[in-house]
C-alpha atoms as a PDB file:
ATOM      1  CA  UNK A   1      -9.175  34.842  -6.933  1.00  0.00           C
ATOM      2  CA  UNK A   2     -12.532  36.469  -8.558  1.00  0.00           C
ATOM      3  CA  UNK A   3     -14.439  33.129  -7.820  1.00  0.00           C
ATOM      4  CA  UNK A   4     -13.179  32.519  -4.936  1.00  0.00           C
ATOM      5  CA  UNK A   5     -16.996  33.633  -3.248  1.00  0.00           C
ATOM      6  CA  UNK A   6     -19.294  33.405  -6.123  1.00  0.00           C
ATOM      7  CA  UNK A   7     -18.936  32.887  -9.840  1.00  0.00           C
ATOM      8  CA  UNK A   8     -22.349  33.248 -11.229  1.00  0.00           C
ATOM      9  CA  UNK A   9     -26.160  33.501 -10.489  1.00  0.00           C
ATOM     10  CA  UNK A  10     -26.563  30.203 -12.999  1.00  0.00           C
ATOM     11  CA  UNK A  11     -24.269  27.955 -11.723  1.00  0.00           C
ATOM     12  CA  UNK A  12     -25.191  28.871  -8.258  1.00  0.00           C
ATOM     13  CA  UNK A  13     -29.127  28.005  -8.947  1.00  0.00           C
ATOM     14  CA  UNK A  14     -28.121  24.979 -10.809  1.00  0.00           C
ATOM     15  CA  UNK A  15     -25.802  23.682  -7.935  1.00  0.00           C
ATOM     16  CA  UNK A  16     -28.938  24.184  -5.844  1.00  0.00           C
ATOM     17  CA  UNK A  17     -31.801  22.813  -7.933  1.00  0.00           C
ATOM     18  CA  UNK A  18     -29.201  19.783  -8.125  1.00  0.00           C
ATOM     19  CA  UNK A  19     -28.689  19.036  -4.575  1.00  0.00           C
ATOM     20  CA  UNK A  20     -32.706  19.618  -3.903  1.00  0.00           C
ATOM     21  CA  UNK A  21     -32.993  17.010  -6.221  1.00  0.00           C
ATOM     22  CA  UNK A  22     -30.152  14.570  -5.387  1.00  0.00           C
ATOM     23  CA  UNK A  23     -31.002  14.822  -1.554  1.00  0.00           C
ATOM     24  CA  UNK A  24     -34.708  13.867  -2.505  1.00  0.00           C
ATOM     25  CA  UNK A  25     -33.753  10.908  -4.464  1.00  0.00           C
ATOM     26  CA  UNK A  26     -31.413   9.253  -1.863  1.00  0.00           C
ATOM     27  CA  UNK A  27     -33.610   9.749   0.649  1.00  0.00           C
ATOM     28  CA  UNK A  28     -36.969   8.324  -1.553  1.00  0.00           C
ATOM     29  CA  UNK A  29     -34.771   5.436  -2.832  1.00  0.00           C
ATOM     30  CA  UNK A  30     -33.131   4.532   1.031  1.00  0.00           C
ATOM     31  CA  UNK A  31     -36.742   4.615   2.224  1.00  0.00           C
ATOM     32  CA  UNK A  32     -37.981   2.338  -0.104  1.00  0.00           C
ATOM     33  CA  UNK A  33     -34.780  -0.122  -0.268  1.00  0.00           C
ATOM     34  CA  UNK A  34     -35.424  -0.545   2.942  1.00  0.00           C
ATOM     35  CA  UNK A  35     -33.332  -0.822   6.165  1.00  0.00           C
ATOM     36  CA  UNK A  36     -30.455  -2.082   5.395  1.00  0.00           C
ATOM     37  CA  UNK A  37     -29.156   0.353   3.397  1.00  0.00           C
ATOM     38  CA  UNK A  38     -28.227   2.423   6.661  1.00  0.00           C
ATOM     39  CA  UNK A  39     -28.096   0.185   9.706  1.00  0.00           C
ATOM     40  CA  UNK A  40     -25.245  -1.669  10.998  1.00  0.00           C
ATOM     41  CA  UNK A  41     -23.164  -1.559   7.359  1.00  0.00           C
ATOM     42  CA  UNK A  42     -20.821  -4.415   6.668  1.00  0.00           C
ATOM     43  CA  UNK A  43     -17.906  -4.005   3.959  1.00  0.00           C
ATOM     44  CA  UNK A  44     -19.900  -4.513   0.957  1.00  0.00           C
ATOM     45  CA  UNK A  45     -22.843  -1.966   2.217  1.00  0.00           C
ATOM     46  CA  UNK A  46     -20.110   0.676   3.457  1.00  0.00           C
ATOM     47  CA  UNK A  47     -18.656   0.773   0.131  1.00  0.00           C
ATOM     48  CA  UNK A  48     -22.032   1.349  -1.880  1.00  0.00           C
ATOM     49  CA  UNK A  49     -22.597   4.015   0.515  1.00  0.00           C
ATOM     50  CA  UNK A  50     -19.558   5.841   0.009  1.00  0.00           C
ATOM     51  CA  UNK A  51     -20.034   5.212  -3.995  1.00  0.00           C
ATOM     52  CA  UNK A  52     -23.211   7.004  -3.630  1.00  0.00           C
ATOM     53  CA  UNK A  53     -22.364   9.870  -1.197  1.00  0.00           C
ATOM     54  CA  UNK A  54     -19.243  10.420  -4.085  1.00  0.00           C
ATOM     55  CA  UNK A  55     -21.990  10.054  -7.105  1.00  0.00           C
ATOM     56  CA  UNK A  56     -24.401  12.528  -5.359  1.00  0.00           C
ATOM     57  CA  UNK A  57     -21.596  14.768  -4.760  1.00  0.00           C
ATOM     58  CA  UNK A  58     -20.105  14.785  -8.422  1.00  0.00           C
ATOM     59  CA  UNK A  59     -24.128  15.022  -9.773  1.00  0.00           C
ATOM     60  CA  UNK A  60     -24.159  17.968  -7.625  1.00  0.00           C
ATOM     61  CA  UNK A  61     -20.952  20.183  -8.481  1.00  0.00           C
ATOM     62  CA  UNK A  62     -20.291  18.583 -11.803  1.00  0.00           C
ATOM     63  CA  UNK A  63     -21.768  20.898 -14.837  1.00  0.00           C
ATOM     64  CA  UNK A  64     -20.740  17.628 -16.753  1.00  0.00           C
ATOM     65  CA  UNK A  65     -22.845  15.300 -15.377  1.00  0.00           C
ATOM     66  CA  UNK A  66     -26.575  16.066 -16.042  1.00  0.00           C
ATOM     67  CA  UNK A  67     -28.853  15.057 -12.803  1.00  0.00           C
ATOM     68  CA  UNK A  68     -30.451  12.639 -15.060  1.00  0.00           C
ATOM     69  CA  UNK A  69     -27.491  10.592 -15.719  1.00  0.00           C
ATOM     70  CA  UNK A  70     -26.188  10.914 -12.019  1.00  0.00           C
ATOM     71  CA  UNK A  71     -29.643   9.717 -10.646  1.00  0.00           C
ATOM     72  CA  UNK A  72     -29.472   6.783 -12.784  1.00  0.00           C
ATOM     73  CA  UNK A  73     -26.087   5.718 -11.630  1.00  0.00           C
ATOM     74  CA  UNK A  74     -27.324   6.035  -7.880  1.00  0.00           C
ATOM     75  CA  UNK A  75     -30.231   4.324  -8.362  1.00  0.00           C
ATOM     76  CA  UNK A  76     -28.113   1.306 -10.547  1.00  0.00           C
ATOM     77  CA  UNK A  77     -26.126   1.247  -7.418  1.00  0.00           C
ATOM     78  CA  UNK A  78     -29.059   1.004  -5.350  1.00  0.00           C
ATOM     79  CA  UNK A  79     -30.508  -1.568  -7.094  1.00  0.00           C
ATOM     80  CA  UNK A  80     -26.730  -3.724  -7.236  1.00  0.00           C
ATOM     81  CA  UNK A  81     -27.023  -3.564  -3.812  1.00  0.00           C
ATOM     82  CA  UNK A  82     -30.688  -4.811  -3.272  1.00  0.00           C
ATOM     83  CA  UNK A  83     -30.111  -7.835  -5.778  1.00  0.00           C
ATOM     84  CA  UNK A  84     -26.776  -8.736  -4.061  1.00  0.00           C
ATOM     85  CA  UNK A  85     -28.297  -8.375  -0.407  1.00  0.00           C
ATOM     86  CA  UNK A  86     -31.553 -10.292  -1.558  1.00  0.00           C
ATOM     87  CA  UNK A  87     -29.381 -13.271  -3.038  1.00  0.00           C
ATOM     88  CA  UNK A  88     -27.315 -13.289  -0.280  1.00  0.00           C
ATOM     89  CA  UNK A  89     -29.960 -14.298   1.787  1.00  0.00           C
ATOM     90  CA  UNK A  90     -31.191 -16.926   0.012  1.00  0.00           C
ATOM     91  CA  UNK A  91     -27.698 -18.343  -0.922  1.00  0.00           C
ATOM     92  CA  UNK A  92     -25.429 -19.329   1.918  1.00  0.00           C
ATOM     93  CA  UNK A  93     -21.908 -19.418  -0.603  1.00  0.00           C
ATOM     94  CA  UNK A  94     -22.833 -16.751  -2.067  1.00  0.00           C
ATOM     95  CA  UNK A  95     -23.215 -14.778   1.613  1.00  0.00           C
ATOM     96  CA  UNK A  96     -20.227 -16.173   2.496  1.00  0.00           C
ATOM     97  CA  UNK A  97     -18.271 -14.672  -0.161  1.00  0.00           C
ATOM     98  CA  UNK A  98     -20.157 -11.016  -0.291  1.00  0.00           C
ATOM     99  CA  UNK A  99     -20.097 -10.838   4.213  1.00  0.00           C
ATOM    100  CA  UNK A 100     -16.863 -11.489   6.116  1.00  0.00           C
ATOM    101  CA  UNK A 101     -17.026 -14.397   8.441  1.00  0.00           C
ATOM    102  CA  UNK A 102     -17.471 -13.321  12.260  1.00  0.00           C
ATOM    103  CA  UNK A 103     -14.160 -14.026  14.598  1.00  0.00           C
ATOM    104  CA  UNK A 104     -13.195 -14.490  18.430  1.00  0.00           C
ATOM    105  CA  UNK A 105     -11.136 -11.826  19.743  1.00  0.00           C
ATOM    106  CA  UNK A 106     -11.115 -12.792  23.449  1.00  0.00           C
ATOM    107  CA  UNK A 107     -12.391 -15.699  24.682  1.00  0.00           C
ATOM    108  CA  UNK A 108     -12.369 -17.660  28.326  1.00  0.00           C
ATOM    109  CA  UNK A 109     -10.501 -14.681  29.918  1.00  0.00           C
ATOM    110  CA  UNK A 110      -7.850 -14.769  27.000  1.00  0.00           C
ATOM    111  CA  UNK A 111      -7.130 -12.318  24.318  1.00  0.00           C
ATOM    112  CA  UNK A 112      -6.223 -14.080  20.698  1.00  0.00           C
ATOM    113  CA  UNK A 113      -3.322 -12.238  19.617  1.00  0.00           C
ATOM    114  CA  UNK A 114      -3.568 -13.792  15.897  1.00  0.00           C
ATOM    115  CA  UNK A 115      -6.775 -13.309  15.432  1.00  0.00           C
ATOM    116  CA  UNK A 116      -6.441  -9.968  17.002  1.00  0.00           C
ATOM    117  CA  UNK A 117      -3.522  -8.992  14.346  1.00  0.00           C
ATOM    118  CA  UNK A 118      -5.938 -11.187  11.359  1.00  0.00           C
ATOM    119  CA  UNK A 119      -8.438  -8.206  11.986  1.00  0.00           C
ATOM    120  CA  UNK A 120      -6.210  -5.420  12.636  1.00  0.00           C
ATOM    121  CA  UNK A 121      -7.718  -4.836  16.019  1.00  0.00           C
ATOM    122  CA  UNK A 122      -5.624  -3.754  19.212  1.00  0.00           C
ATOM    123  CA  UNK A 123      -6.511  -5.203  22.954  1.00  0.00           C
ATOM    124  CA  UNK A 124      -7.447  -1.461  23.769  1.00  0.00           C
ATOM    125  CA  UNK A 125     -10.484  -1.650  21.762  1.00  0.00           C
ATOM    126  CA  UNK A 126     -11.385  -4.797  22.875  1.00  0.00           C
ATOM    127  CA  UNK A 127     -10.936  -3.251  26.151  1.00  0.00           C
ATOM    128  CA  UNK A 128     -13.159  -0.363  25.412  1.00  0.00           C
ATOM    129  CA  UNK A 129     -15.992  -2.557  24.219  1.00  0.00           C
ATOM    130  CA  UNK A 130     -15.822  -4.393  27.639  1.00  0.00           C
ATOM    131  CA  UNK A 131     -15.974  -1.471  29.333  1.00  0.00           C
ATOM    132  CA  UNK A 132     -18.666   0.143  27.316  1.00  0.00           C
ATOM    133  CA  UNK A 133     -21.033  -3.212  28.201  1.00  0.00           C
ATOM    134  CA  UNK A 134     -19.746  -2.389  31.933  1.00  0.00           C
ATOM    135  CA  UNK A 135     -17.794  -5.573  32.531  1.00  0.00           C
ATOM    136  CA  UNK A 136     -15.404  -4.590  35.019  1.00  0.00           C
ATOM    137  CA  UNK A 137     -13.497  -7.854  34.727  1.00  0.00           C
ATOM    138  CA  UNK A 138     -12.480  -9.815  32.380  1.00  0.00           C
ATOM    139  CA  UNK A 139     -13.279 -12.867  34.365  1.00  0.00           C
ATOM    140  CA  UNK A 140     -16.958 -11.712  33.616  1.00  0.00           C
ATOM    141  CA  UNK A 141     -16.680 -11.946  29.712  1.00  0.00           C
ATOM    142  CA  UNK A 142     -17.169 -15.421  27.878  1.00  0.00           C
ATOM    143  CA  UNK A 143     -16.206 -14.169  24.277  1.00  0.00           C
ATOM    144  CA  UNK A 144     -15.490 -10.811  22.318  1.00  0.00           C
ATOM    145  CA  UNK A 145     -16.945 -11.375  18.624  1.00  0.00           C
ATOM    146  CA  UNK A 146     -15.675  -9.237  16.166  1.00  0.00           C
ATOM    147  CA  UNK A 147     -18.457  -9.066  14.060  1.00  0.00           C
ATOM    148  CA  UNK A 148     -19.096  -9.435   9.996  1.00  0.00           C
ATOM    149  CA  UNK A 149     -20.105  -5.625  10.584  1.00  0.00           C
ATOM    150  CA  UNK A 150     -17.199  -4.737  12.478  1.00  0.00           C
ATOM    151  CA  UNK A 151     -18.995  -4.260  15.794  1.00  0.00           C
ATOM    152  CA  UNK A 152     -17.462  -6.286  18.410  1.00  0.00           C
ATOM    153  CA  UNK A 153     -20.095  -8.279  20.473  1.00  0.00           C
ATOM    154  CA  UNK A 154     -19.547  -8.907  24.306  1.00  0.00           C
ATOM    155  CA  UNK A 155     -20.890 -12.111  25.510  1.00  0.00           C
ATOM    156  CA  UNK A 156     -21.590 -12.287  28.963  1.00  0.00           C
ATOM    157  CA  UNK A 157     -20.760 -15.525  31.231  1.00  0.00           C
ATOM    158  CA  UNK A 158     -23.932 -16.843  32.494  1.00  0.00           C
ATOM    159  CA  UNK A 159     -24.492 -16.087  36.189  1.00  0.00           C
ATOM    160  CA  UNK A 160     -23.793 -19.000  38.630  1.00  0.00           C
ATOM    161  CA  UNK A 161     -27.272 -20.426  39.864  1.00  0.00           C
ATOM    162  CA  UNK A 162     -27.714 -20.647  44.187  1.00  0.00           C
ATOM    163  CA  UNK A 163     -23.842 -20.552  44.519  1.00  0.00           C
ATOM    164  CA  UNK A 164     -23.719 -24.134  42.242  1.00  0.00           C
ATOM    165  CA  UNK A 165     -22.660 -23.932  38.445  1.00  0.00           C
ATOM    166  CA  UNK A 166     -25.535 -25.110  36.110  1.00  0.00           C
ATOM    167  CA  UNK A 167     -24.251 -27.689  33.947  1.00  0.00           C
ATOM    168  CA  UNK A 168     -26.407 -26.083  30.985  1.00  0.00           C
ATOM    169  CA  UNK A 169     -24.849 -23.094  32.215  1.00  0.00           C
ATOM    170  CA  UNK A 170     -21.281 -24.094  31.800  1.00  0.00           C
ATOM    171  CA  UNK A 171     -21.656 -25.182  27.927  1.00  0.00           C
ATOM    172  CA  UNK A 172     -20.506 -22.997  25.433  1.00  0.00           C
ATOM    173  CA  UNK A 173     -23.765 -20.442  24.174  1.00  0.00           C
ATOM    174  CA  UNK A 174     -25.232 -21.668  20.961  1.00  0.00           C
ATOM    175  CA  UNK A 175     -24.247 -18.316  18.732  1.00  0.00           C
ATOM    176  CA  UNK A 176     -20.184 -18.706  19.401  1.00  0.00           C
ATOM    177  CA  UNK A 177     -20.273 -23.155  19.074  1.00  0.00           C
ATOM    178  CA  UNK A 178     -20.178 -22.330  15.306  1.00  0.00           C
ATOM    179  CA  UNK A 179     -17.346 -19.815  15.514  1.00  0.00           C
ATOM    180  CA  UNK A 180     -15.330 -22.325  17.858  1.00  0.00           C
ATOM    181  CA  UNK A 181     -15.702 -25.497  15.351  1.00  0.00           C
END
């Protein structure tokens, strides 16, 4: 129960110094890896994040585990992830087995219940995500995508031209034809 509220002036300055130092790095090495490390995180990007949110952590509290030895591990990570994300984008099998593939949820006014139970997702949400893009109907909605980053995409029927359907209108948009083949 004595160090419950403090223990000691050292540790206390050290667990300070540490986190000053930590917070620094993270934010120096996201600025220059770019983007990507924080916007729209799929799978693989969520779980580097969390690896170094727990490494920054441990570097921080851990007496162990000197900050030199903790930044070096975060920064391994960071670079893991820049090499794998670079590569990636140069090598389509390689993409396809880092990213999950996008998948239609709801599509033509019908919701796909295996696909739906494939990605674990209930009709609510789906629901939600409508309503959040303020479709009031489902008649409104060509496609829900659940996307490789686990957003789910609402695409929109095209509006009906002077009352007439356009027949380039009616054909299927060219971002879901290579989800449908």
């Amino acid at each position: 129960m004595d160090m419950l509220m403090f223990d000691d002036l050292e540790k206390l300055g050290r667990i300070v110094l540490t986190t000053v130092m930590v917070y620094l790095l993270i934010v120096i090495t996201t600025k220059v890896s770019g983007k990507r490390s924080t916007s729209q995180l799929n799978n693989f990007d969520w779980i580097v994040t969390v690896m170094i949110g727990s490494l920054g952590a441990s570097t921080i509290l851990l007496k162990d585990i000197p900050f030199i030895e903790g930044s070096s591990s975060i920064l391994v990570l960071y670079a893991l992830q820049y090499l794998v994300t670079k590569y990636a984008s140069i090598s389509p099998p390689f993409s396809q087995f880092v990213l999950s593939d996008p998948r239609i949820v709801f599509y033509q006014g019908q919701f796909l219940p295996e696909a739906l139970r494939a990605e674990r997702l209930t009709q609510q949400e789906v629901e939600c995500a409508m309503r959040s893009e303020g479709a009031n109907d489902f008649d409104e909605i060509e496609a829900v995508v659940f996307e490789s980053d686990a957003k789910l995409t609402i695409l929109k029927k095209p509006k009906e031209k002077e009352g007439k359907e356009n027949k380039e209108d009616a054909r299927v948009s060219e971002t879901l034809q290579p989800l449908i083949d």
